[in-house]
C-alpha atoms as a PDB file:
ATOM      1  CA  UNK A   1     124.965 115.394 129.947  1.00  0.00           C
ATOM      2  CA  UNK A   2     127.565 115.106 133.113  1.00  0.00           C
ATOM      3  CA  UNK A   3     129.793 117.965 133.139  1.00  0.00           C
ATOM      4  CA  UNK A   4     132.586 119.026 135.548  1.00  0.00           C
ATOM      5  CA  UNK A   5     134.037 122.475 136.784  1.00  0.00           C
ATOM      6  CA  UNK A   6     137.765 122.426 137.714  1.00  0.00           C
ATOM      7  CA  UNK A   7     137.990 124.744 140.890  1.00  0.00           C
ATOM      8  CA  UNK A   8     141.530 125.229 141.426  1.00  0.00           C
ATOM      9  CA  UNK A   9     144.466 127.536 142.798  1.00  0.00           C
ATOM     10  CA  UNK A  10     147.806 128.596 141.186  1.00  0.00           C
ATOM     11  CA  UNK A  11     150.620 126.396 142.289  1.00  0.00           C
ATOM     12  CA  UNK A  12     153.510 129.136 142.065  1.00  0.00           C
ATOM     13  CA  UNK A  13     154.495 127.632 138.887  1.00  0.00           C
ATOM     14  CA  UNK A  14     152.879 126.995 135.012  1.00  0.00           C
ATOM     15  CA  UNK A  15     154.166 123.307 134.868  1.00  0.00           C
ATOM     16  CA  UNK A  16     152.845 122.296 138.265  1.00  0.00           C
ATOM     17  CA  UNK A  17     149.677 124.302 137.639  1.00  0.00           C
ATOM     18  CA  UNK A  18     149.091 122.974 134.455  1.00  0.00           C
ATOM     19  CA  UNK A  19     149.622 119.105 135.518  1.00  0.00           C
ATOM     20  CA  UNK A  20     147.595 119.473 138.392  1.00  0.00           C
ATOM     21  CA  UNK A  21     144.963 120.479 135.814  1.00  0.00           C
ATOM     22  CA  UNK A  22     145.655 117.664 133.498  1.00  0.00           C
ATOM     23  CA  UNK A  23     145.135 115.341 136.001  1.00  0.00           C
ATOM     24  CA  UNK A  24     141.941 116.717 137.265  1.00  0.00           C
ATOM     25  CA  UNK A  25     140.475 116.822 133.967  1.00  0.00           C
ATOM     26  CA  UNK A  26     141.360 113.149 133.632  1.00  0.00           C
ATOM     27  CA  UNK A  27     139.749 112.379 136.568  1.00  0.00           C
ATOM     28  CA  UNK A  28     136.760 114.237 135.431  1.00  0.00           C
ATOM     29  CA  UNK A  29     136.610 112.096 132.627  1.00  0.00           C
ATOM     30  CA  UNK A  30     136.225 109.059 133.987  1.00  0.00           C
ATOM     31  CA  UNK A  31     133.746 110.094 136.335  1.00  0.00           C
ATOM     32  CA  UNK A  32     131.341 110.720 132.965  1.00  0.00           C
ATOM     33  CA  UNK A  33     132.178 114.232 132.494  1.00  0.00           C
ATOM     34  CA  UNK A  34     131.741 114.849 128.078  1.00  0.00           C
ATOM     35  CA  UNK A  35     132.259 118.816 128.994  1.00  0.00           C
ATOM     36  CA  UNK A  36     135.134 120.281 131.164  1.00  0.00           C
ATOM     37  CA  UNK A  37     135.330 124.072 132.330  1.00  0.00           C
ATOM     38  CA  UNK A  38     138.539 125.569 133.583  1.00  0.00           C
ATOM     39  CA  UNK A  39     138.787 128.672 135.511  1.00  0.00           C
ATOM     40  CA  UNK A  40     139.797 132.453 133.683  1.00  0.00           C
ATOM     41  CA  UNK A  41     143.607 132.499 133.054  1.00  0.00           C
ATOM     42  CA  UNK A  42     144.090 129.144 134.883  1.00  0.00           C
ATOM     43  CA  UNK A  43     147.893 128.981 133.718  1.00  0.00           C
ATOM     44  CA  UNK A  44     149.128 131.253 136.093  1.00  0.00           C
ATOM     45  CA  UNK A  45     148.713 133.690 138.564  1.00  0.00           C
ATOM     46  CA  UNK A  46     146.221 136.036 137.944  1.00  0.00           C
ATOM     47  CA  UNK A  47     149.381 139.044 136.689  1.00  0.00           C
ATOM     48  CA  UNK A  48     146.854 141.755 136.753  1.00  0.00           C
ATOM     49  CA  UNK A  49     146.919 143.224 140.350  1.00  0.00           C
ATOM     50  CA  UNK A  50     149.645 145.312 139.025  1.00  0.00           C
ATOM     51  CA  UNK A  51     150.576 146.933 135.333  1.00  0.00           C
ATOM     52  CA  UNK A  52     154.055 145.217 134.596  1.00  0.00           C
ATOM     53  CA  UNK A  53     155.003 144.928 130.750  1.00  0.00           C
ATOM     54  CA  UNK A  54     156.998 141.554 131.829  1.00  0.00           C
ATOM     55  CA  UNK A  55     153.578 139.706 132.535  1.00  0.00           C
ATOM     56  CA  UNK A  56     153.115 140.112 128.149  1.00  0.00           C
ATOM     57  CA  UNK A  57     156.139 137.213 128.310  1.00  0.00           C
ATOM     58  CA  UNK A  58     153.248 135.031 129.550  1.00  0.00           C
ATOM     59  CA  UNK A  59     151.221 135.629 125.879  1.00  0.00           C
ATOM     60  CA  UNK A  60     153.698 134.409 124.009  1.00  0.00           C
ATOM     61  CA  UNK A  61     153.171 130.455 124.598  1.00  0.00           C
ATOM     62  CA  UNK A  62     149.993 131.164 123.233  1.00  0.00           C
ATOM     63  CA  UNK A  63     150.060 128.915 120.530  1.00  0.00           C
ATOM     64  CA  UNK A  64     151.751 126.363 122.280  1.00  0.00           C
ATOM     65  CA  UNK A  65     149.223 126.071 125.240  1.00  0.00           C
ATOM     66  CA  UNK A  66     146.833 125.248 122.156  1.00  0.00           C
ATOM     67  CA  UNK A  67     148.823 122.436 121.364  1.00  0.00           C
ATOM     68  CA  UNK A  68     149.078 120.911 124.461  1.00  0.00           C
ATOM     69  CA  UNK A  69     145.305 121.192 125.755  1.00  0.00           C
ATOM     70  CA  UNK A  70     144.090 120.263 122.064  1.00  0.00           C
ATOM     71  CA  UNK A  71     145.865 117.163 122.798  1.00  0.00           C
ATOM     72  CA  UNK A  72     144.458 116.971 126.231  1.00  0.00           C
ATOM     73  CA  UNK A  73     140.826 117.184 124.627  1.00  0.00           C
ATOM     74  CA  UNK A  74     141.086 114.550 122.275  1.00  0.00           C
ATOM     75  CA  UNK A  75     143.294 112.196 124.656  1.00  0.00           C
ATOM     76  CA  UNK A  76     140.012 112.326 127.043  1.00  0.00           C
ATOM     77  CA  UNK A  77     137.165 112.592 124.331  1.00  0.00           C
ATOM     78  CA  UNK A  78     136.071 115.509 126.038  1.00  0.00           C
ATOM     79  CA  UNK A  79     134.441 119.296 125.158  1.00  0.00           C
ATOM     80  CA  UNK A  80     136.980 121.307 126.670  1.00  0.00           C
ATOM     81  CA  UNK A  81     136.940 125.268 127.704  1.00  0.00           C
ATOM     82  CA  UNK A  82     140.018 126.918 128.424  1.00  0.00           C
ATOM     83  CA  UNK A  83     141.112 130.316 129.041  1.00  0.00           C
ATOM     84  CA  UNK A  84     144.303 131.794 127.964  1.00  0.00           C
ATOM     85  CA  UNK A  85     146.499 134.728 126.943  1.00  0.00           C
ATOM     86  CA  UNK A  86     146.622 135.444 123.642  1.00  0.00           C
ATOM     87  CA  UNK A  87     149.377 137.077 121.833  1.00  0.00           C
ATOM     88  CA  UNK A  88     148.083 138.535 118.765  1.00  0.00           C
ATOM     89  CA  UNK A  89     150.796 140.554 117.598  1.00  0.00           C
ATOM     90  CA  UNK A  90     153.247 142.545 118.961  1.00  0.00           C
ATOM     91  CA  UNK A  91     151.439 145.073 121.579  1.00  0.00           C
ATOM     92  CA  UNK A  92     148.012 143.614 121.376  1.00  0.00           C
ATOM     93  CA  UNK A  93     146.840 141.174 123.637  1.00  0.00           C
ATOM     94  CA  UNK A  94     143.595 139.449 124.328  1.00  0.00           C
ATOM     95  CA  UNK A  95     141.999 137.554 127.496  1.00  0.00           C
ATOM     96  CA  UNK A  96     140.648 134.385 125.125  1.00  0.00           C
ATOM     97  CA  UNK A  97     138.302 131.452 125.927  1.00  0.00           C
ATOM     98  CA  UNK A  98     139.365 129.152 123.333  1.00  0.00           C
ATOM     99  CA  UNK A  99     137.023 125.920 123.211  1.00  0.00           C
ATOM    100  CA  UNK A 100     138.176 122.575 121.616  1.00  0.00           C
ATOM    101  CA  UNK A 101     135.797 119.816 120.786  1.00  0.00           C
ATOM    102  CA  UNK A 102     136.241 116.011 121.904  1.00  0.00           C
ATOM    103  CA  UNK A 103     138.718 115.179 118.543  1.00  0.00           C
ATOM    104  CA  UNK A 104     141.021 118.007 119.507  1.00  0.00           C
ATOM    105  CA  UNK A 105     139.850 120.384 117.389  1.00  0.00           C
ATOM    106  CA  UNK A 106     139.049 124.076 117.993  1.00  0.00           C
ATOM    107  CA  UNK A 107     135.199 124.384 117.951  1.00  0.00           C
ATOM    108  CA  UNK A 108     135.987 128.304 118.651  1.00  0.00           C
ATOM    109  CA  UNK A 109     136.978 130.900 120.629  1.00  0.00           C
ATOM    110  CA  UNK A 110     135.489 133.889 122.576  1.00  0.00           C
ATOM    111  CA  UNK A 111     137.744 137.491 123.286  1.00  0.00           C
ATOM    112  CA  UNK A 112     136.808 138.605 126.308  1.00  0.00           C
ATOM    113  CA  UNK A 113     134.441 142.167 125.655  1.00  0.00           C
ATOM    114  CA  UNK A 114     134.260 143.655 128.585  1.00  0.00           C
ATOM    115  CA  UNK A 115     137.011 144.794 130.307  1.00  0.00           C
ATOM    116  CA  UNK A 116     137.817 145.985 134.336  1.00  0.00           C
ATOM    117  CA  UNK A 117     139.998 148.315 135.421  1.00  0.00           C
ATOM    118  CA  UNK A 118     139.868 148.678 139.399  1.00  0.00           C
ATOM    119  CA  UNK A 119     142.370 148.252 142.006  1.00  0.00           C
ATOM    120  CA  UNK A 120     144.073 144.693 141.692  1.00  0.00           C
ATOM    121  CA  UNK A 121     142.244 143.945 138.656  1.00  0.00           C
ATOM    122  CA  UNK A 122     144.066 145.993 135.821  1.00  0.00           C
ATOM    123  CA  UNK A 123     142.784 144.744 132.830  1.00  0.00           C
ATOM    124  CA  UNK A 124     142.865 147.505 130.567  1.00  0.00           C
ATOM    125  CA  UNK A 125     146.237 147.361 130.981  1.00  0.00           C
ATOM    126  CA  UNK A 126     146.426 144.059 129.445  1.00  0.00           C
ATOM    127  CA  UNK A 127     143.639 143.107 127.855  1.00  0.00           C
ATOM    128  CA  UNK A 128     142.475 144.765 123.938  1.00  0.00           C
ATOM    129  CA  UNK A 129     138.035 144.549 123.866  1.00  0.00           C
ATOM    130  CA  UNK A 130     137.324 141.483 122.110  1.00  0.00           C
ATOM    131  CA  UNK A 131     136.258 141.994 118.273  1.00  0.00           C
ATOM    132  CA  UNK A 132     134.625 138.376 117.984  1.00  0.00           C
ATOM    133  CA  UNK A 133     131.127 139.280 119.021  1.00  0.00           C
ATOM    134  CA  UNK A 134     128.913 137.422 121.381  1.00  0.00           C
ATOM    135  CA  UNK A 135     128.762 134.263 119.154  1.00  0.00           C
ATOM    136  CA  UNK A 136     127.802 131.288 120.285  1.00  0.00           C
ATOM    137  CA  UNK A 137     130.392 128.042 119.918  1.00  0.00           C
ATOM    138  CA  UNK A 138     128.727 124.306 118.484  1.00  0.00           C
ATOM    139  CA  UNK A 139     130.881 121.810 119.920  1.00  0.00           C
ATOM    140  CA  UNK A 140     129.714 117.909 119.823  1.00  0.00           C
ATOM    141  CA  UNK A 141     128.208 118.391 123.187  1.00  0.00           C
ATOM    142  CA  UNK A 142     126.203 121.843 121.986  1.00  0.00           C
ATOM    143  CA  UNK A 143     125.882 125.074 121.598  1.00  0.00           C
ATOM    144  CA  UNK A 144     128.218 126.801 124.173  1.00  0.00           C
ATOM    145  CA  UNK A 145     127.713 130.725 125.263  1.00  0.00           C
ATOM    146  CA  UNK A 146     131.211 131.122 126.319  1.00  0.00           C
ATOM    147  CA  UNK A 147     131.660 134.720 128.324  1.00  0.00           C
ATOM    148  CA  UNK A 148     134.625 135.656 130.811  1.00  0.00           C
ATOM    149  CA  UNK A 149     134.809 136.899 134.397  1.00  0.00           C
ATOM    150  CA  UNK A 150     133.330 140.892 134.076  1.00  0.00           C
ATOM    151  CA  UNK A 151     131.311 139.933 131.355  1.00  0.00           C
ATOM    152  CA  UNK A 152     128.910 138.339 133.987  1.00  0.00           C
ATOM    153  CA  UNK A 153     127.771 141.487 135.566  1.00  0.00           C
ATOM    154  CA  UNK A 154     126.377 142.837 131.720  1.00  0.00           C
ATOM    155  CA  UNK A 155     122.498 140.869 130.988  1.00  0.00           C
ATOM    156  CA  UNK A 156     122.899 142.289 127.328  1.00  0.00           C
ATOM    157  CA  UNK A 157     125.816 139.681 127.090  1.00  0.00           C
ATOM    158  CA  UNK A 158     123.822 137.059 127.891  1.00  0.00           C
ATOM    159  CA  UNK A 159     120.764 138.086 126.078  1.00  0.00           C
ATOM    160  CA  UNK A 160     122.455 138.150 122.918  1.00  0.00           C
ATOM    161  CA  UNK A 161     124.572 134.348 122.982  1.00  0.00           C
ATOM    162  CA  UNK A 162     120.931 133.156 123.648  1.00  0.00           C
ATOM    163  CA  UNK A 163     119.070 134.734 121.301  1.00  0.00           C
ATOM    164  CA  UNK A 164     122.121 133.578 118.690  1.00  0.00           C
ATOM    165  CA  UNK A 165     121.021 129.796 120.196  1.00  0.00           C
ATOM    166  CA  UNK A 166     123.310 129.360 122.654  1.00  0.00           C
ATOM    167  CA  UNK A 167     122.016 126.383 125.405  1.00  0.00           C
ATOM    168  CA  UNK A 168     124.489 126.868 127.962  1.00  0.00           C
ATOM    169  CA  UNK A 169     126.382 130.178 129.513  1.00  0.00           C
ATOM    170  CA  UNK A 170     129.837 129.512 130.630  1.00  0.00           C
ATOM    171  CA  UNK A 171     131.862 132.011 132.629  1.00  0.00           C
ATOM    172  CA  UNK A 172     135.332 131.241 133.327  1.00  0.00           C
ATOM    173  CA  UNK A 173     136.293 133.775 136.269  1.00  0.00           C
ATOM    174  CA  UNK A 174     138.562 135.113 138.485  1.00  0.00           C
ATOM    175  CA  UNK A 175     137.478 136.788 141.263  1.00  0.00           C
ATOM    176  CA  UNK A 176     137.951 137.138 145.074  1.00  0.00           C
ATOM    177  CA  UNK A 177     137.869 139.887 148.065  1.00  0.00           C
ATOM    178  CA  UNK A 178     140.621 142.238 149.388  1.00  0.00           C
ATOM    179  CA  UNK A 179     141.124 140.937 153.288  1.00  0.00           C
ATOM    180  CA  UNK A 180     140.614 144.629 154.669  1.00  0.00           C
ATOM    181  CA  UNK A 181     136.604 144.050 153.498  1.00  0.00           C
ATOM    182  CA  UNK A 182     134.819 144.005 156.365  1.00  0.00           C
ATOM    183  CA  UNK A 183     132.797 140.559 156.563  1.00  0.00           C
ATOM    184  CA  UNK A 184     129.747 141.921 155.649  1.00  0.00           C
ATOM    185  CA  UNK A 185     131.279 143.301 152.874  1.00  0.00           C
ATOM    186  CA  UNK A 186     132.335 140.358 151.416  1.00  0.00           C
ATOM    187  CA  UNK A 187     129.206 138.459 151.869  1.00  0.00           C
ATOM    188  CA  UNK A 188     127.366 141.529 149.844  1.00  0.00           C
ATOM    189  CA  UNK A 189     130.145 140.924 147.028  1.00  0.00           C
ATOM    190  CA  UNK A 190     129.620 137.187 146.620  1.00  0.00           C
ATOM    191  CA  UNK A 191     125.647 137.295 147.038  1.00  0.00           C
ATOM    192  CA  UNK A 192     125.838 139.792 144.359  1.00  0.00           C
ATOM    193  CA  UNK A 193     128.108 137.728 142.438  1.00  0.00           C
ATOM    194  CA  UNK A 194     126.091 134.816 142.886  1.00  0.00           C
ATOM    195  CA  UNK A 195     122.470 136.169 141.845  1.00  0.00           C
ATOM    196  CA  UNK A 196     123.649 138.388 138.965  1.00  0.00           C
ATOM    197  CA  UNK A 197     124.180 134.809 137.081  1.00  0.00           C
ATOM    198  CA  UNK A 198     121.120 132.641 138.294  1.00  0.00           C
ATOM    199  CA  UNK A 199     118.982 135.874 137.256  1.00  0.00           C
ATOM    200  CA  UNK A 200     120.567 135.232 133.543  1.00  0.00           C
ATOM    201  CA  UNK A 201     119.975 131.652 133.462  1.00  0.00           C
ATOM    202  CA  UNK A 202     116.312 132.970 134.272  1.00  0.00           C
ATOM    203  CA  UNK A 203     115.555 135.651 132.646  1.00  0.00           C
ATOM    204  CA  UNK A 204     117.314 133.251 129.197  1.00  0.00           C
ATOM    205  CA  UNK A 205     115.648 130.102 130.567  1.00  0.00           C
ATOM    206  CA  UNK A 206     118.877 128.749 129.597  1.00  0.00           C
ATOM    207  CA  UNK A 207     121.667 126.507 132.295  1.00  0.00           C
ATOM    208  CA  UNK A 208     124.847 128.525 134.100  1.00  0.00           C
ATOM    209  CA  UNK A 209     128.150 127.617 134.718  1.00  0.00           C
ATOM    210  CA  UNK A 210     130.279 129.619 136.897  1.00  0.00           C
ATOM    211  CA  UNK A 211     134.067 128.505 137.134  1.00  0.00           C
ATOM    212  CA  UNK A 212     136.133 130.594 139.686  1.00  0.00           C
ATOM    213  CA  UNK A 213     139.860 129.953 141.490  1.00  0.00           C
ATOM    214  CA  UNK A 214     140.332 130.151 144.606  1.00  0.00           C
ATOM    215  CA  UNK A 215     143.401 130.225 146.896  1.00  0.00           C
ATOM    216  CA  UNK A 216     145.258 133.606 148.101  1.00  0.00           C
ATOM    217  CA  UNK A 217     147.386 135.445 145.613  1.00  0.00           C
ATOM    218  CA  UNK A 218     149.555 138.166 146.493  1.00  0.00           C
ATOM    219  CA  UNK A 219     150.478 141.559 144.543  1.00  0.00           C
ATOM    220  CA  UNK A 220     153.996 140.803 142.482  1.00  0.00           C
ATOM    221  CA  UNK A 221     154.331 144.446 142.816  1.00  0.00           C
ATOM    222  CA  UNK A 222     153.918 144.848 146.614  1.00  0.00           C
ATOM    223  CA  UNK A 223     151.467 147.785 146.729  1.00  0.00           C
ATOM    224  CA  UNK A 224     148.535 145.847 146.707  1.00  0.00           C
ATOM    225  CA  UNK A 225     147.402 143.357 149.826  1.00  0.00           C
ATOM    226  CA  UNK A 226     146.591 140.574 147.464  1.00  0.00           C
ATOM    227  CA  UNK A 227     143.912 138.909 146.616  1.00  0.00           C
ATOM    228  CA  UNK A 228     141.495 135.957 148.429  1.00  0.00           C
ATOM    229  CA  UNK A 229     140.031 134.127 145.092  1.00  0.00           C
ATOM    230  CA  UNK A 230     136.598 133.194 146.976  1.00  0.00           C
ATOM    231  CA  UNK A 231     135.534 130.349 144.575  1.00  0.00           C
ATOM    232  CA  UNK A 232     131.748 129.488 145.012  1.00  0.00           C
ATOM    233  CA  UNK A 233     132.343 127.689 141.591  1.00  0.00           C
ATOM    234  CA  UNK A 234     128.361 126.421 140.778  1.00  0.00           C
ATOM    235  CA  UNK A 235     126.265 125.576 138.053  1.00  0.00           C
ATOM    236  CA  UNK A 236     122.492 126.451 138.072  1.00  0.00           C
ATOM    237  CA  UNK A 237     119.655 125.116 135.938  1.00  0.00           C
ATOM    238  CA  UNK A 238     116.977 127.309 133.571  1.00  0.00           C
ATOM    239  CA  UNK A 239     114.719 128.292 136.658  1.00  0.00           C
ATOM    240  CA  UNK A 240     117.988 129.457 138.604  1.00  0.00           C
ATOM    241  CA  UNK A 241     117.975 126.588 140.554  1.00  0.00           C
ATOM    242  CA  UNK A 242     121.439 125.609 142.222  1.00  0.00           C
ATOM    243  CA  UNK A 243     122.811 122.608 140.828  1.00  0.00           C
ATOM    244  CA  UNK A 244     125.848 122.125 142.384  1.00  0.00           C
ATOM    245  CA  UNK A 245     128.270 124.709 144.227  1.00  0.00           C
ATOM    246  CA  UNK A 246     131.657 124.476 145.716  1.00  0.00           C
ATOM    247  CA  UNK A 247     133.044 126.274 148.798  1.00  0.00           C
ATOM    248  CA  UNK A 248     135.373 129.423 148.847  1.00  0.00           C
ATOM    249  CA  UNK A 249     138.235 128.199 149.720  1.00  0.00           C
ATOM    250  CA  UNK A 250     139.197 124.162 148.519  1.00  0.00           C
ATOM    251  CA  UNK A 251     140.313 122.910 145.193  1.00  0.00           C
ATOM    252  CA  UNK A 252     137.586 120.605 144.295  1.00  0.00           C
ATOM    253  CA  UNK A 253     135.907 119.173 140.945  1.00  0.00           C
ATOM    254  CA  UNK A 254     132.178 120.291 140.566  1.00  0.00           C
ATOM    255  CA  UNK A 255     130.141 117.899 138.636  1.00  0.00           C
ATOM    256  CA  UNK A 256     126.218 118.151 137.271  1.00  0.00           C
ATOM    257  CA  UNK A 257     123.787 117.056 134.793  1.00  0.00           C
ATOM    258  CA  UNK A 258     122.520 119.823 132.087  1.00  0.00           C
ATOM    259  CA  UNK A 259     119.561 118.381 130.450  1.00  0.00           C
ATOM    260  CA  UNK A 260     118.740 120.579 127.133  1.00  0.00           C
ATOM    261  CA  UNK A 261     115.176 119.282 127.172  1.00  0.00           C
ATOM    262  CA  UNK A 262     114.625 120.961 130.157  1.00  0.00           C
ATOM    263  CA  UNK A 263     115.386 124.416 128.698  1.00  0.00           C
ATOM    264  CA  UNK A 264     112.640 123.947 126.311  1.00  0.00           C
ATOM    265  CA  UNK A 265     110.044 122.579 129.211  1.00  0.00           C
ATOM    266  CA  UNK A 266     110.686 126.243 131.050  1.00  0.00           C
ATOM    267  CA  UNK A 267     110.719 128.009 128.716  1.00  0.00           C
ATOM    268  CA  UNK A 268     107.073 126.964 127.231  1.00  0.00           C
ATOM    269  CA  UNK A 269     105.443 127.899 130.832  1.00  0.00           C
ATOM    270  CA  UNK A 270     107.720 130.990 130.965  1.00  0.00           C
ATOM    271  CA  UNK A 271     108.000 132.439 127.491  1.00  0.00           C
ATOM    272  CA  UNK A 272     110.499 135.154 128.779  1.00  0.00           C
ATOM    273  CA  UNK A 273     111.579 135.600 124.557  1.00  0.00           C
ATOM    274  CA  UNK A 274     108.161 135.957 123.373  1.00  0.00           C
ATOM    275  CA  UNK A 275     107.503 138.494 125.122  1.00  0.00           C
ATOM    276  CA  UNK A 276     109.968 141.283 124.835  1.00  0.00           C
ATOM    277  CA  UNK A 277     108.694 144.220 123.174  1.00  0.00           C
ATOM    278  CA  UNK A 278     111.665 144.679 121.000  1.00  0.00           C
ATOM    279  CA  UNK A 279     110.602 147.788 119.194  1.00  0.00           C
ATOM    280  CA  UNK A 280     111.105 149.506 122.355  1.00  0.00           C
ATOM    281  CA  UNK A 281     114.059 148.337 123.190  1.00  0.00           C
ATOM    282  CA  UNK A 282     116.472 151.525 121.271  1.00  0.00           C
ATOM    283  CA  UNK A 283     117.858 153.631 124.494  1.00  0.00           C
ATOM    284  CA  UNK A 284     119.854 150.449 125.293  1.00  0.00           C
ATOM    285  CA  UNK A 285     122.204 151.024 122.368  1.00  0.00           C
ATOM    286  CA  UNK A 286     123.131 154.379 124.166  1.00  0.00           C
ATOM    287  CA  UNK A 287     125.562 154.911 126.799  1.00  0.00           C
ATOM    288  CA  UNK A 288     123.117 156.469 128.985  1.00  0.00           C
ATOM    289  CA  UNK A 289     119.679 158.472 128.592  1.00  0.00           C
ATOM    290  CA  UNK A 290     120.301 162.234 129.388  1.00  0.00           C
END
C-alpha cells in the first residue's frame, strides 16, 4: 500500500493553508497514494505558544472543516487523517484526529490523551484529555492507530492500539526547537524525537508514521521567541527501519510502501507479544512506585 505524508507550513491564512493542502493531497493521489496523513492542527498556526481565549473562535468551524475534507476524501478515493479543533460545547475543547475513509465517510476519530503544558506549547490551556480511549480506527485501507503529537513520547499508548489490532501508528505532530537552543541541543531533541517512535514500531512489530510541520512560527502574544517546526516527517517499517524521511525545513510530500504481511513475518522471528509477562505488569497502572 503507497501512502503519502503532507509536510507542510502555515501560510498566514486558513484558506491559503487549506488549498495548498488540497492540492497536495491531490497530487498525492495520483502518484498511488490510497492513505494520506496531514500534520497536527494543519489549519492554522499552531495558537498554543500563548493562552488567548480568542484562539477558541478557531473550534467553531469544526463541523464545517468535516464537510469540506469529507468531500476531499471521497473526491480522491483516498483514507484520509486529519487533525482539527473540535468544539464540543461551549468551554470544552478537544485536539481531534478525525479519520474519513475513501467514500467520505468518517471511519473515526481519536481525542488527543495526553496533553503538554510547557513554554510555547500550552495545551492544557486548550485542549480537555481525550475520553475516546486508545481505539484503533478500520478504514478500507486497515486498521489505523491514530495518536497525536505528545502522545508519542508514552510506549503504553502504543502498546495498547496494538494489542486492540491496530497495523499502523500514525502521529500527526507539531513540534520544533526554540532558536536560543544551542545546536547540540537541538540535535539531542530531534534524535530523541526520532528514536522514541522507531523503538514503538519495534517493540509492536507494527509500521510508523510520523507527520510534522515545519516552517517558523512566531508567538501572537510577543513574549515568546517563536517557534522553528523542525519537520523530519518519516515513516519506519516493523524492525524500525527508516522508510522514508523528509528534511527540517522544506514543504515536501513523503511517500512509502507499508506492506501488512511484513508485520506478521517480524513478528514470528521476534514474538515481542508472546512474551510479556503480563501478570507482572500492575505498578504501571500507578503514577509512580514510592
Amino acid at each position: 500500500m503507497k501512502i503519502a505524508l503532507i509536510q507542510q507550513k502555515y501560510h498566514g491564512d486558513k484558506a491559503v493553508t487549506i488549498q495548498v493542502t488540497t492540492e497536495q493531497i491531490a497530487q498525492a493521489s495520483q502518484n498511488g497514494a490510497k492513505l494520506v496523513v496531514l500534520q497536527e492542527l494543519h489549519q492554522t498556526a499552531y495558537f498554543c505558544q500563548s493562552e488567548d481565549t480568542a484562539f477558541f473562535a478557531y473550534a467553531q468551524s469544526f463541523e464545517e472543516d468535516i464537510t469540506y475534507w469529507s468531500e476531499v476524501a471521497k473526491a480522491h478515493g483516498i483514507v484520509l487523517v486529519t487533525s482539527l479543533f473540535e468544539q464540543r460545547t461551549a468551554g470544552l475543547y478537544h485536539n481531534t484526529a478525525v479519520v474519513f475513509d475513501s467514500n467520505g465517510s468518517i471511519a473515526g476519530k481519536y481525542r488527543k490523551m495526553h496533553i503538554p503544558d510547557d513554554p510555547g506549547f500550552y495545551e492544557k490551556f486548550y485542549f480537555t484529555p481525550g475520553d475516546l480511549g486508545f481505539e484503533p480506527i478500520d478504514t478500507s485501507v486497515g486498521r489505523l492507530g491514530v495518536l497525536i503529537c505528545w502522545d508519542q513520547w508514552y510506549p503504553e499508548a502504543a502498546r495498547i492500539m496494538t494489542l486492540k489490532g491496530a497495523e499502523i501508528l500514525i502521529y500527526p505532530t507539531a513540534i520544533g526547537w526554540f532558536e536560543s537552543d544551542s545546536p547540540e541541543e537541538k540535535q539531542r531533541q530531534l534524535e530523541s524525537w526520532i528514536t522514541i517512535q522507531r523503538a514503538h514500531a519495534i517493540a509492536n512489530a507494527i509500521p510508523v508514521i510520523s507527520c510534522n510541520r515545519v516552517g517558523f512560527e512566531p508567538d501572537s502574544s510577543g513574549v515568546l521567541e517563536g517557534i522553528n517546526f523542525w519537520g523530519n516527517s518519516f515513516v519506519c517499517g516493523t524492525q524500525g527501519e527508516l522508510l522514508t524521511h523528509a528534511n527540517h525545513q522544506e514543504e515536501s510530500i513523503l511517500y512509502a510502501e507499508i506492506s501488512h504481511e511484513r508485520t506478521k513475518s517480524v513478528r514470528d522471528i521476534w514474538p515481542f507479544l508472546r512474551d510479556r509477562r503480563i501478570e507482572s505488569y500492575a505498578p504501571l497502572l500507578q503514577r509512580y512506585c514510592d
